[in-house]
C-alpha atoms as a PDB file:
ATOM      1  CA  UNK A   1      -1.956 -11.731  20.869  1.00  0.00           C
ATOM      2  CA  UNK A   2      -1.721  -8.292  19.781  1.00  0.00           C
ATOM      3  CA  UNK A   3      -2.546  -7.283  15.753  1.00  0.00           C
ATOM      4  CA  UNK A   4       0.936  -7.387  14.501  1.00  0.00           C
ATOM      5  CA  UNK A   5       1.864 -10.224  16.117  1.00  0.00           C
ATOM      6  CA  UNK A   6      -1.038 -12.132  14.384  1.00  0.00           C
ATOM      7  CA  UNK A   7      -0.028 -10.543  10.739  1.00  0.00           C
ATOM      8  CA  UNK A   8       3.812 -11.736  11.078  1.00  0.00           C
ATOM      9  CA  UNK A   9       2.722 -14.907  12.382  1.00  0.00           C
ATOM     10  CA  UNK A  10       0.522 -15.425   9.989  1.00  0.00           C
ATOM     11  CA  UNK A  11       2.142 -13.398   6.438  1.00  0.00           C
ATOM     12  CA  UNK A  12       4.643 -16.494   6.295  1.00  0.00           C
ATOM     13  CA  UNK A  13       1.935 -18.384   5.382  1.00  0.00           C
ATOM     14  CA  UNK A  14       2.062 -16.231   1.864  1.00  0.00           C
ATOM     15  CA  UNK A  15       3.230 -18.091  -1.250  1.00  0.00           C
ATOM     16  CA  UNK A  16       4.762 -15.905  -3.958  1.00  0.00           C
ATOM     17  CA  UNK A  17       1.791 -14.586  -6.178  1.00  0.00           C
ATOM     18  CA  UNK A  18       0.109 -13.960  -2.530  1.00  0.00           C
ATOM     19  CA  UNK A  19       2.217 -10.442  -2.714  1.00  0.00           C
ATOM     20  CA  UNK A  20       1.540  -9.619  -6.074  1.00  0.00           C
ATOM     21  CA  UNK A  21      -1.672 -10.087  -6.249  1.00  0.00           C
ATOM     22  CA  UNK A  22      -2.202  -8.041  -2.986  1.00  0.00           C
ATOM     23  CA  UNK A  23      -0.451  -5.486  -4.417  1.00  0.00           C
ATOM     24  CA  UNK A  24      -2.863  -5.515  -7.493  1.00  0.00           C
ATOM     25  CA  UNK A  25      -5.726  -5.578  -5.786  1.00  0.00           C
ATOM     26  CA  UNK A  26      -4.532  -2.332  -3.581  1.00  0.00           C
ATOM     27  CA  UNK A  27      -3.925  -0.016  -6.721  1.00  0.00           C
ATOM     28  CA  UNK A  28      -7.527  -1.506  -7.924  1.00  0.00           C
ATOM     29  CA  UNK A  29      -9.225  -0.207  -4.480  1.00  0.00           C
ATOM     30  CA  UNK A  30      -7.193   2.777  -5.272  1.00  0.00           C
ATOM     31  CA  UNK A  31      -8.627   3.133  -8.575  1.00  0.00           C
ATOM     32  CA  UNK A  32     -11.993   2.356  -7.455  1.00  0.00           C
ATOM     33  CA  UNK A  33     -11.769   5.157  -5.006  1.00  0.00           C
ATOM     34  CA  UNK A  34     -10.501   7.559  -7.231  1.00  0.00           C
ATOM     35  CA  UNK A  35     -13.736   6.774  -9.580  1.00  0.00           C
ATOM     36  CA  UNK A  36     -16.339   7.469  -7.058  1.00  0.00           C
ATOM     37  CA  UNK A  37     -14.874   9.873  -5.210  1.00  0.00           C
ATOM     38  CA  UNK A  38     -13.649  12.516  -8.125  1.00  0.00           C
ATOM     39  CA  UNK A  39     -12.987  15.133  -5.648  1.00  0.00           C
ATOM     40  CA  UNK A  40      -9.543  13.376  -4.613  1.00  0.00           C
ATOM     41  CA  UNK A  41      -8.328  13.972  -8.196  1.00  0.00           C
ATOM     42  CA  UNK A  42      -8.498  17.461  -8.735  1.00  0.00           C
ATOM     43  CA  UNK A  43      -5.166  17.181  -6.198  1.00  0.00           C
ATOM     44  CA  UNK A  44      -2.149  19.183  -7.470  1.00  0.00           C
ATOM     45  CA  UNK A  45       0.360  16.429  -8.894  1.00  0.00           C
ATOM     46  CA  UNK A  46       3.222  17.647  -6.182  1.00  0.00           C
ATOM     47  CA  UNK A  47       0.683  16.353  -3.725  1.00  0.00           C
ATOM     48  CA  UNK A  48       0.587  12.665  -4.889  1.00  0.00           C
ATOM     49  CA  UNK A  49       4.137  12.738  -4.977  1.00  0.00           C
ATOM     50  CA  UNK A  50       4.498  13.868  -1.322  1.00  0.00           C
ATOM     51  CA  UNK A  51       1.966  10.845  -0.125  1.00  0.00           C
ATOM     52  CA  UNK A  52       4.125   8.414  -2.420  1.00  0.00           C
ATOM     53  CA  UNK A  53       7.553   9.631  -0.596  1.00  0.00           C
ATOM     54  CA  UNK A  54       6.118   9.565   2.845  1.00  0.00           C
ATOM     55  CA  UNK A  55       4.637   6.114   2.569  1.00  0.00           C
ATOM     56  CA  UNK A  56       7.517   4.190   0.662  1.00  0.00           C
ATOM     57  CA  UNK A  57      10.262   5.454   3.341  1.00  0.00           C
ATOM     58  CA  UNK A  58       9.556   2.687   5.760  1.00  0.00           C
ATOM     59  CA  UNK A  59       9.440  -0.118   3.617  1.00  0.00           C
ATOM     60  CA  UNK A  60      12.417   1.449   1.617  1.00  0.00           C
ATOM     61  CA  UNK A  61      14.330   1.782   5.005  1.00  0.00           C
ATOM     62  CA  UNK A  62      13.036  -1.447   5.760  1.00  0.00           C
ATOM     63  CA  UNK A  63      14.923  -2.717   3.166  1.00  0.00           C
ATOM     64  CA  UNK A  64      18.300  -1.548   3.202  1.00  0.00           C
ATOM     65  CA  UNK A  65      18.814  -2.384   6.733  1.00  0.00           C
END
């Protein structure tokens, strides 16, 4: 069984704060990385808004299919 096959089999098994909390716990690592690792915020703000665009057009596409 290859890796995505496991997560679909296995994210129905997710009740409704599952998500939520996942998602929480993502912009928390995100945070902690950002903390210890300053370097990453001296970024110009047009480049945090380029990773945001690229990474929210598949689930966005995802979406409206």
């Amino acid at each position: 069984m290859g890796y995505f096959a496991w997560v679909n089999k296995n994210i129905k098994k997710l009740g409704v704060w599952d998500v939520p909390f996942f998602k929480i716990s993502l912009i928390a690592f995100g945070l902690m990385v950002a903390k210890l690792w300053e370097p990453i915020l001296m970024l110009d703000w047009y480049w945090y808004l380029i990773i945001f665009v690229v990474t929210a057009v598949k689930p966005v596409m995802s979406m409206f299919k």
